[in-house]
Structure formats: C-alpha cells, structure tokens
Protein backbone atom coordinates (compact mmCIF):
# COMPACT_ATOMS: atom_id res chain seq x y z
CA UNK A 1 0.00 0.00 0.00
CA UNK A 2 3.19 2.47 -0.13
CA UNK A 3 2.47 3.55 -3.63
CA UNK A 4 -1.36 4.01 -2.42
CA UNK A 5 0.19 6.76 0.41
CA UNK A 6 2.77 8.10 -1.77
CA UNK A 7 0.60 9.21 -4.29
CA UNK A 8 -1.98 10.29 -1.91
CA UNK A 9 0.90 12.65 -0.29
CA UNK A 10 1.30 13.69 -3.57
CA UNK A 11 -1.85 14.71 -4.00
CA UNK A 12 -2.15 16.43 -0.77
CA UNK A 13 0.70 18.84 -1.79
CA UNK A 14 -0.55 19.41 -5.29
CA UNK A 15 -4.15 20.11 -3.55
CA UNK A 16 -3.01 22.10 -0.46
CA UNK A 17 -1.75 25.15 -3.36
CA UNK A 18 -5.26 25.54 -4.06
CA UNK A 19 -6.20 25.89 -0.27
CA UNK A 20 -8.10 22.53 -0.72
CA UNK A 21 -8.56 19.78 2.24
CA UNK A 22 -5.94 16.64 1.32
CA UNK A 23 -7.48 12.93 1.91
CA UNK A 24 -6.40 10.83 4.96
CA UNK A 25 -6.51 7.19 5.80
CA UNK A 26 -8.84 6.24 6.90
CA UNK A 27 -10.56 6.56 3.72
CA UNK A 28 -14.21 7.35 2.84
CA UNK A 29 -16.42 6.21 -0.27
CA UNK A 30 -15.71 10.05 -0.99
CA UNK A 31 -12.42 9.86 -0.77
CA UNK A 32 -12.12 6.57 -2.73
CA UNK A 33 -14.10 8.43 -5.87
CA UNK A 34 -12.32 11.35 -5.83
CA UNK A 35 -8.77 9.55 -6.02
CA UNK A 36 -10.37 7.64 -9.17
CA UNK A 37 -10.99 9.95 -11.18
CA UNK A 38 -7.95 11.62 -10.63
CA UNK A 39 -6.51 8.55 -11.82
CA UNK A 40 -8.47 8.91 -14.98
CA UNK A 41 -6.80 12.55 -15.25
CA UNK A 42 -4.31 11.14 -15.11
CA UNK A 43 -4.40 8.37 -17.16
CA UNK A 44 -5.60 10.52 -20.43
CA UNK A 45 -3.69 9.77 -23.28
CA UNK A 46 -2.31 13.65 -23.27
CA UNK A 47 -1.63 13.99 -19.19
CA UNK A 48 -0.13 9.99 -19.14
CA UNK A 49 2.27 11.02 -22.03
CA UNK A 50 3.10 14.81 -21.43
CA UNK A 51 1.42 15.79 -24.71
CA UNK A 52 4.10 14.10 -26.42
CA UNK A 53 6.97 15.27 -24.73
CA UNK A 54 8.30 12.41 -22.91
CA UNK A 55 9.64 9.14 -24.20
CA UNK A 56 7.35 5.93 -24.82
CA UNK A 57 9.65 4.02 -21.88
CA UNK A 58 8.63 6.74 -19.40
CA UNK A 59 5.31 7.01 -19.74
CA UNK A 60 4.94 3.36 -19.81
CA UNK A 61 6.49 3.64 -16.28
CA UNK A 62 4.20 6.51 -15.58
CA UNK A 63 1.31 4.26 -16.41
CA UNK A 64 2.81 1.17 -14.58
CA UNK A 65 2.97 3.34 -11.40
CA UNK A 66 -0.76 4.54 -11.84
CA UNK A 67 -1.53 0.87 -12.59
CA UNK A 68 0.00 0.03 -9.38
CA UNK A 69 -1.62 2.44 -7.45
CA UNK A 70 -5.28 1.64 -8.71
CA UNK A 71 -4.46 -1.85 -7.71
CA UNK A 72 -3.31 -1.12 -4.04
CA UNK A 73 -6.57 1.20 -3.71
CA UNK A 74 -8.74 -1.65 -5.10
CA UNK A 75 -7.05 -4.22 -2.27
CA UNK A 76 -7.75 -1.06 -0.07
CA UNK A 77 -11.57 -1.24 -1.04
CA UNK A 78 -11.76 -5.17 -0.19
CA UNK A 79 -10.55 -4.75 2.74
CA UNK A 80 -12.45 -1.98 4.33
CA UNK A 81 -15.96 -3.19 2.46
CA UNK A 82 -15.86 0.07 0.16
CA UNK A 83 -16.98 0.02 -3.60
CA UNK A 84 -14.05 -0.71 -5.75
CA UNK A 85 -13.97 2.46 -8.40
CA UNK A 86 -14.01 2.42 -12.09
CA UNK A 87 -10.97 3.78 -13.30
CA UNK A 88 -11.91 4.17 -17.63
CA UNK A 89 -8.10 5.11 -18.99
CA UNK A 90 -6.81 1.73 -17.49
C-alpha cells in the first residue's frame, strides 16, 4: 500500500496550493471516488504522455505506477468493504 500513500501525499501537496482539504486514511467512499478519477486525469492519453513530450519508456512507467496504485486502492476497497472504483483510462 506504499504507492497508495505516496501518491496520496502527492496529492495532498498538489491540492493544499489551491487551499483545498488533502485525503487521509482512513478513507471514505468520498475519498475513494475522488482519487479515481484523478486517476483517470491522469491516465488521459495527453496527461499519461506529457502531450508528447516524454519518451514511450517513461510514460509506460508513468502508467505502470498509476496501474499500481489503482491496484493497491482496489485491495484497499476489499478490505475496508468500500466500492471498488471504475478507473476508464486503465
């Protein structure tokens, strides 16, 4: 689940320059949604691969990291009886 809370840190600082609350553990159906869909953000073809500006090999690690954090929030889900989220661009 350390990918899970590292991008969730992430977030938080990304977040916290637009005065917005960050999500904590434990987490909430809310807070499950939100980090979905910005997964799906992303995800996009344009965000994943920097509109172009990054090589193929990175943003197939980009993606592989993403990957790996849907999965650790899904195992997340399971274990704390929330509905597991839809994420479209995987």
């Amino acid at each position: 689940m350390q990918t899970l809370k590292q991008f969730i840190q992430d977030n938080n600082r990304w977040i916290a320059l637009f005065n917005k609350q960050g999500i904590t553990f434990p987490l909430t159906q809310s807070d499950v949604d939100d980090l979905a869909r910005t997964l799906d953000g992303k995800l996009s073809p344009e965000n994943l691969h920097c509109d172009g500006e990054i090589s193929v090999a990175e943003a197939n690690r980009k993606y592989n990291k993403l990957a790996r954090v849907y999965r650790e929030l899904c195992e997340y889900c399971d274990s704390k009886n929330l509905n597991t989220p839809t994420v479209y661009e995987l």
